[in-house]
N, C-alpha and C. Protein backbone atom coordinates (compact mmCIF):
# COMPACT_ATOMS: atom_id res chain seq x y z
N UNK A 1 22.24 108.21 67.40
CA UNK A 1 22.12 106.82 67.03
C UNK A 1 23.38 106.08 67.46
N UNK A 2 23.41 104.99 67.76
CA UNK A 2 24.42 103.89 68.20
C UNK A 2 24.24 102.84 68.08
N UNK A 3 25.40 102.10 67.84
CA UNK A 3 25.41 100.85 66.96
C UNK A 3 26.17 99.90 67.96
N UNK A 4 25.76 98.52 68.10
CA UNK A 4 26.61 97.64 68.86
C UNK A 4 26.64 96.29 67.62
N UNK A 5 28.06 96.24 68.06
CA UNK A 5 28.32 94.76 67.21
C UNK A 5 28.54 93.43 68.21
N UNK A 6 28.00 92.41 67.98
CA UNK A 6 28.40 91.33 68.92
C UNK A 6 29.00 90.64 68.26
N UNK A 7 29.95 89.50 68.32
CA UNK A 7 30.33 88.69 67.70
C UNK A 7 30.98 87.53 68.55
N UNK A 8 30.82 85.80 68.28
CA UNK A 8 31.33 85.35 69.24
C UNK A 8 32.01 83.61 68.20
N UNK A 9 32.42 83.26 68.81
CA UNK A 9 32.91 81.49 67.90
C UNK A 9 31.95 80.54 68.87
N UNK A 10 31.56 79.65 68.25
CA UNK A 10 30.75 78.77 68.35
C UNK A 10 30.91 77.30 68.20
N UNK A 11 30.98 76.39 69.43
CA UNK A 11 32.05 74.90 68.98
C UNK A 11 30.63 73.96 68.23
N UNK A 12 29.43 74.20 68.08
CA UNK A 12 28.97 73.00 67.15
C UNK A 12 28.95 73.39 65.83
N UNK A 13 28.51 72.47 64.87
CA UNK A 13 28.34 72.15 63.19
C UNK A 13 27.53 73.33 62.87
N UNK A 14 28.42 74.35 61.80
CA UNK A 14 27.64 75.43 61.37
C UNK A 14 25.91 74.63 61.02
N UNK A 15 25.53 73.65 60.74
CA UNK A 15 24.63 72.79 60.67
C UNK A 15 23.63 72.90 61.46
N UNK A 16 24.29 72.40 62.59
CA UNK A 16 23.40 72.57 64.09
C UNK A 16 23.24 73.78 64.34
N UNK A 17 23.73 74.62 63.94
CA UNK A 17 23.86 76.37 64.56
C UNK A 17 22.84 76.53 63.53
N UNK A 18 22.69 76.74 62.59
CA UNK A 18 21.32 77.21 61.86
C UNK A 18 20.21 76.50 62.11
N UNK A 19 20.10 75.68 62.68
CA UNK A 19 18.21 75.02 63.05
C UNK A 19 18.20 75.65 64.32
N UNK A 20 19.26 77.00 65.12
CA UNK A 20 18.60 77.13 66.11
C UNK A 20 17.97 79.15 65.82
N UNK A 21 18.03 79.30 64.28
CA UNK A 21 17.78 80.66 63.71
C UNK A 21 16.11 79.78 63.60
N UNK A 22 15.62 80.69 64.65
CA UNK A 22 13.95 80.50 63.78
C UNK A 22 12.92 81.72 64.46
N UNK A 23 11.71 81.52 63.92
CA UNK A 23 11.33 83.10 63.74
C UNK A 23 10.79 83.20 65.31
N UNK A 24 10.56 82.23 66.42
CA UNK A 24 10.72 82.97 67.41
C UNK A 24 11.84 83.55 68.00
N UNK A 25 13.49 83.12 67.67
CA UNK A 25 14.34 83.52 68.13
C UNK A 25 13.98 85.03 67.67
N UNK A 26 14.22 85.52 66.93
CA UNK A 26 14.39 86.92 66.10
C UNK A 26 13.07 87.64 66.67
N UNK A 27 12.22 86.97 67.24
CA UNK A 27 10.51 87.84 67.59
C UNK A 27 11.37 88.52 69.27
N UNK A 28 12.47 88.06 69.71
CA UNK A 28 13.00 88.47 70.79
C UNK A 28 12.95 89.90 70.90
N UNK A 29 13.92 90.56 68.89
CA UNK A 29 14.26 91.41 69.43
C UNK A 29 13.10 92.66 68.66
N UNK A 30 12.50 92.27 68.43
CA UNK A 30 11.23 93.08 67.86
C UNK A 30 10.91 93.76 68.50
N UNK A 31 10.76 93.75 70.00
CA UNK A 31 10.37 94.99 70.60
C UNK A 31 10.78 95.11 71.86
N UNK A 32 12.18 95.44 71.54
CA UNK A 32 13.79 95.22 72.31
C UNK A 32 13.67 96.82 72.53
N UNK A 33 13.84 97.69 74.09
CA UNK A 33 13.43 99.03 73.87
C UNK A 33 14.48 99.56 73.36
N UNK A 34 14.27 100.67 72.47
CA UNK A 34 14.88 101.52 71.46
C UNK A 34 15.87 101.04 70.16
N UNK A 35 15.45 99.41 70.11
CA UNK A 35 16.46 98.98 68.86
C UNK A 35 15.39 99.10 67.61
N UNK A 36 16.12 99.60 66.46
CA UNK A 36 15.30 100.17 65.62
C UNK A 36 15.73 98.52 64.22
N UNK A 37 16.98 98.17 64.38
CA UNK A 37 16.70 96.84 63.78
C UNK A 37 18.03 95.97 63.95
N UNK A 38 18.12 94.70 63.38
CA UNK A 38 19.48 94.23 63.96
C UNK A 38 19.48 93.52 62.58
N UNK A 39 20.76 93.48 62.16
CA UNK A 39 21.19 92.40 61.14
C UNK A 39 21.89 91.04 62.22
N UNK A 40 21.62 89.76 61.43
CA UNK A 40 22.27 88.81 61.81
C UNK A 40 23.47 88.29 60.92
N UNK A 41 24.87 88.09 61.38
CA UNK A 41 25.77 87.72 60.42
C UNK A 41 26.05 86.43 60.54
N UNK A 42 26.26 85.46 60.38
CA UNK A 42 26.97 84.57 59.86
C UNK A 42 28.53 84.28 59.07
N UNK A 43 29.19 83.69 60.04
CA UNK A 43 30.45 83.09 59.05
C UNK A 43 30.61 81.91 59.31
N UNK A 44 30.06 80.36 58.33
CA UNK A 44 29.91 79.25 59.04
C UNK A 44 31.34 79.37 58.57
N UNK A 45 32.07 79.09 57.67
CA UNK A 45 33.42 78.89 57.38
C UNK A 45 34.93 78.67 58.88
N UNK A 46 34.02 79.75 59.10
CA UNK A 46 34.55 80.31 60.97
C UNK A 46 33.91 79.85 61.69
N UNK A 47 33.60 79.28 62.08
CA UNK A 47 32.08 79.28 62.90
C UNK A 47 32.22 80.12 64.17
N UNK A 48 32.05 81.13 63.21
CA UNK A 48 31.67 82.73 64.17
C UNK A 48 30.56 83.70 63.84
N UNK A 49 29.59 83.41 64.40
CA UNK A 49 28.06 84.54 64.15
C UNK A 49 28.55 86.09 65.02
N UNK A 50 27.13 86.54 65.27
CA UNK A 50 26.87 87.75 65.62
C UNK A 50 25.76 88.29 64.65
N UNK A 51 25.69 89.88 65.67
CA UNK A 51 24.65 90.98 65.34
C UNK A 51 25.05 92.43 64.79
N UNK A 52 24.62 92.93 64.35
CA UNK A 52 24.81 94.65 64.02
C UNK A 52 23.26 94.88 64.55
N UNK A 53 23.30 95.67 65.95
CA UNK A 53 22.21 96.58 66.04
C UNK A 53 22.39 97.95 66.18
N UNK A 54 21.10 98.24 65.61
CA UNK A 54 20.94 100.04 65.47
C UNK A 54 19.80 100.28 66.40
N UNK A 55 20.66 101.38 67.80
CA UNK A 55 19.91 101.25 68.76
C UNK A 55 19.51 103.38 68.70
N UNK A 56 18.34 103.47 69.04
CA UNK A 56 18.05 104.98 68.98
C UNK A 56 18.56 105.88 69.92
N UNK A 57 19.44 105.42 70.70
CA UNK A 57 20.01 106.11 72.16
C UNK A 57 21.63 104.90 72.93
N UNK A 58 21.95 105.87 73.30
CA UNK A 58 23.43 105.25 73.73
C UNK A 58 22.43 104.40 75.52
N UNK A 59 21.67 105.04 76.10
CA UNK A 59 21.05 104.41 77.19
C UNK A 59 20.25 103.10 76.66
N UNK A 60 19.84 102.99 75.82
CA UNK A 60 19.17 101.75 75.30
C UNK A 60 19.98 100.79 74.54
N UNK A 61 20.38 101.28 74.14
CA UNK A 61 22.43 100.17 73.70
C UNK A 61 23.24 99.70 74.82
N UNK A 62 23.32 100.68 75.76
CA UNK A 62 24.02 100.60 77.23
C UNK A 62 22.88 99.35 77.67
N UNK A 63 21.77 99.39 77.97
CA UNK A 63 20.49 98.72 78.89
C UNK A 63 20.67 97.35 77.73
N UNK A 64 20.88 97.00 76.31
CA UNK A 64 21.10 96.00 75.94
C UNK A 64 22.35 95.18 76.05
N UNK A 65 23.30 95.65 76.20
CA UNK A 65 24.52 95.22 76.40
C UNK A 65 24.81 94.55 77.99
N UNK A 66 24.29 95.13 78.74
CA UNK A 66 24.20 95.07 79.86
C UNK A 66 22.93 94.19 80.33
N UNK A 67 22.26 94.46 79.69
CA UNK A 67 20.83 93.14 80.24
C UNK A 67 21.06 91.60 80.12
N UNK A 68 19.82 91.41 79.88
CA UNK A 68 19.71 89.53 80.43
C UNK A 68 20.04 88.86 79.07
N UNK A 69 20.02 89.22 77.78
CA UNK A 69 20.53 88.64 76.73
C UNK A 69 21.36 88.40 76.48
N UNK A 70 22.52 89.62 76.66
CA UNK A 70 24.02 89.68 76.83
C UNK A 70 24.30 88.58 77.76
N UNK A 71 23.87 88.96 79.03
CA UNK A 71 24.31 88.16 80.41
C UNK A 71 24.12 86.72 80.11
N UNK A 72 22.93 86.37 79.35
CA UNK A 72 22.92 84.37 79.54
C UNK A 72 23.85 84.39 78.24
N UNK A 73 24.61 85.41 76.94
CA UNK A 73 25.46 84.70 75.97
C UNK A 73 26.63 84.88 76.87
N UNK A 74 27.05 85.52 77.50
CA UNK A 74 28.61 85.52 78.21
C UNK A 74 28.89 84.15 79.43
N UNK A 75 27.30 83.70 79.65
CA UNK A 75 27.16 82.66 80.09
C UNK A 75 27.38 81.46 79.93
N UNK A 76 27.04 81.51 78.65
CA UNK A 76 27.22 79.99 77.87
C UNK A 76 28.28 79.49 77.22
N UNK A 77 28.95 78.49 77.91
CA UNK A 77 30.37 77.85 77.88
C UNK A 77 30.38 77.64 76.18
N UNK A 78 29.33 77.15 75.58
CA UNK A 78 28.92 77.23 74.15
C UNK A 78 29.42 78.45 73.00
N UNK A 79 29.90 79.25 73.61
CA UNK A 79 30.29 80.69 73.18
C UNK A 79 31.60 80.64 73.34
N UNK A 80 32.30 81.03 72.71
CA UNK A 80 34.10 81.34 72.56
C UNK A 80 34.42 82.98 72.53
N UNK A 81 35.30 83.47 73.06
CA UNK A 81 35.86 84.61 72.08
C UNK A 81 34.61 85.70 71.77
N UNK A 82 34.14 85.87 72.51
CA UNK A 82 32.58 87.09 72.45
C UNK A 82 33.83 88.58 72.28
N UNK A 83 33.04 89.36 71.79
CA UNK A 83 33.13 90.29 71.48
C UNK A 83 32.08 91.30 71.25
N UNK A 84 32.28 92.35 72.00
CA UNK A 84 30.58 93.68 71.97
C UNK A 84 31.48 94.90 72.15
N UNK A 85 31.01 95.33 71.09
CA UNK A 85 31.42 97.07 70.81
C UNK A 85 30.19 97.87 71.01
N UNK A 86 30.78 98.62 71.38
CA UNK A 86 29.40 99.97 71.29
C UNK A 86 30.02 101.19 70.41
N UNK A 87 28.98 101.78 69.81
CA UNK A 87 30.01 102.63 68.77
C UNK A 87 29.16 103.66 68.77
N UNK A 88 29.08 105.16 68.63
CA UNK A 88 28.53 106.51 67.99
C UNK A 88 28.38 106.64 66.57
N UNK A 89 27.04 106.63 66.07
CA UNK A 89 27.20 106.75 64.97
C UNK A 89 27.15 107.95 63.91
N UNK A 90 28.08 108.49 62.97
CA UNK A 90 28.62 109.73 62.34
C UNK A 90 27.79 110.00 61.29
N UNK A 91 26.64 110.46 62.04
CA UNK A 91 25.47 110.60 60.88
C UNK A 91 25.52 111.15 59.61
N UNK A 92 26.06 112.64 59.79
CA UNK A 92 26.40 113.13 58.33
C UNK A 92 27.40 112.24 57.17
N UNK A 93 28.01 111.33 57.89
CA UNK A 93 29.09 110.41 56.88
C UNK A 93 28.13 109.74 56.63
N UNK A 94 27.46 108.75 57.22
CA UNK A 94 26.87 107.91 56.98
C UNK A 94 25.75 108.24 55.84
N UNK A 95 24.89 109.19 56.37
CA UNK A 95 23.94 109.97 55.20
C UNK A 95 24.53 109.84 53.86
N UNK A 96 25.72 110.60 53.83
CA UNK A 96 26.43 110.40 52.51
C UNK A 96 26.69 109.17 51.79
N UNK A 97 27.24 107.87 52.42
CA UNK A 97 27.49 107.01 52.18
C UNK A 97 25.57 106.34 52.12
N UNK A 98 25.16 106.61 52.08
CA UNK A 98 23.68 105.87 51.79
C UNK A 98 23.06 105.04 52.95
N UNK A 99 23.76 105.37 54.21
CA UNK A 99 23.45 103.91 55.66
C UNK A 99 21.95 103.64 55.81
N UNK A 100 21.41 102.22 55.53
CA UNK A 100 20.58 102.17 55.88
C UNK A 100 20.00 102.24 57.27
N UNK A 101 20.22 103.68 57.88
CA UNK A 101 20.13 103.76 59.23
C UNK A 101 18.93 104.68 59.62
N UNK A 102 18.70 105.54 58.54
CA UNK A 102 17.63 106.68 58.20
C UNK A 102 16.39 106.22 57.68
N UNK A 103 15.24 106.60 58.34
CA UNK A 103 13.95 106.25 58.01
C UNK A 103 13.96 107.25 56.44
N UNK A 104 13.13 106.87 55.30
CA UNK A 104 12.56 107.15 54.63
C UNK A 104 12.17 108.81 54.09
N UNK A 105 11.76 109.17 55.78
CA UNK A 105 11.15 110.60 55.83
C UNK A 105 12.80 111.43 55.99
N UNK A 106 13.29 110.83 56.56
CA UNK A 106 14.54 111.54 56.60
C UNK A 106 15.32 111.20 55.36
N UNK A 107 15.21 110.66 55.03
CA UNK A 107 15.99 110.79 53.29
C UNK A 107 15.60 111.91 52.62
N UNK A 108 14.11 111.89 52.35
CA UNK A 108 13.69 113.07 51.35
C UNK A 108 13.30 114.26 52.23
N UNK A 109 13.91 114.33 53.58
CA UNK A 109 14.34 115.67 53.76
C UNK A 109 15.82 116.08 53.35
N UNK A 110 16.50 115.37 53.73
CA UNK A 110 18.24 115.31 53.14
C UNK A 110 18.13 116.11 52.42
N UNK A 111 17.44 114.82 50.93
CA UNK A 111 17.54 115.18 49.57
C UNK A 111 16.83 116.54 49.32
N UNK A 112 15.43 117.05 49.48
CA UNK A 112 14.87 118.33 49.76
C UNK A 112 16.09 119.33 50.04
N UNK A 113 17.26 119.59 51.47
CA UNK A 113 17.92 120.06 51.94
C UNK A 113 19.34 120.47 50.77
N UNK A 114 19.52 118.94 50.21
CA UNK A 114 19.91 120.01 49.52
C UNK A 114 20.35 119.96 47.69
N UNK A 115 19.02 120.35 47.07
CA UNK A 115 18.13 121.23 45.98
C UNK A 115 18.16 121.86 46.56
């Protein structure tokens, strides 16, 4: 599993930046290949957004980072200060710590594993 964070500053009115969150934006990444889900963050205070996605393969994190989504935000003069990590994610820590990164079925094998 692998995780990319985006994050970037943004010069209009945290105002204007939220009427452009709507449910076709987000239908983008619904069936984005191998992303299993993305949080959206917000800091109007900052006016600095971004994403946390959880991608099922480092090649399908690589193929998002690198594709046409990435490419038109690094594009847009509208964007400040971008930032994209790609990260490995430390499953057994995470397990422990509770990450909502694990389907369901894999929890109550965990938990099964170990009773």
């Amino acid at each position: 599993m692998v995780m990319v964070t985006v994050n970037y500053e943004y010069e209009d009115s945290p105002v204007e930046r939220a009427k452009t969150y709507t449910p076709e934006r987000a239908e983008v990444f619904v069936n984005l290949p191998g992303l299993d889900w993305k949080i959206w963050l917000d800091a109007a205070e900052d006016k600095r957004t971004g994403g946390i996605y959880h991608f099922r393969d480092r090649a399908s994190a690589d193929a998002y980072v690198n594709g046409p989504i990435i490419d038109r935000m690094r594009k847009n003069k509208a964007y400040k200060n971008m930032q994209i990590r790609t990260f490995n994610t430390r499953e057994e820590m995470s397990r422990i710590t509770r990450a909502p990164i694990f389907s369901n079925e894999d929890e109550a094998l965990s938990k099964s594993a170990a009773e």
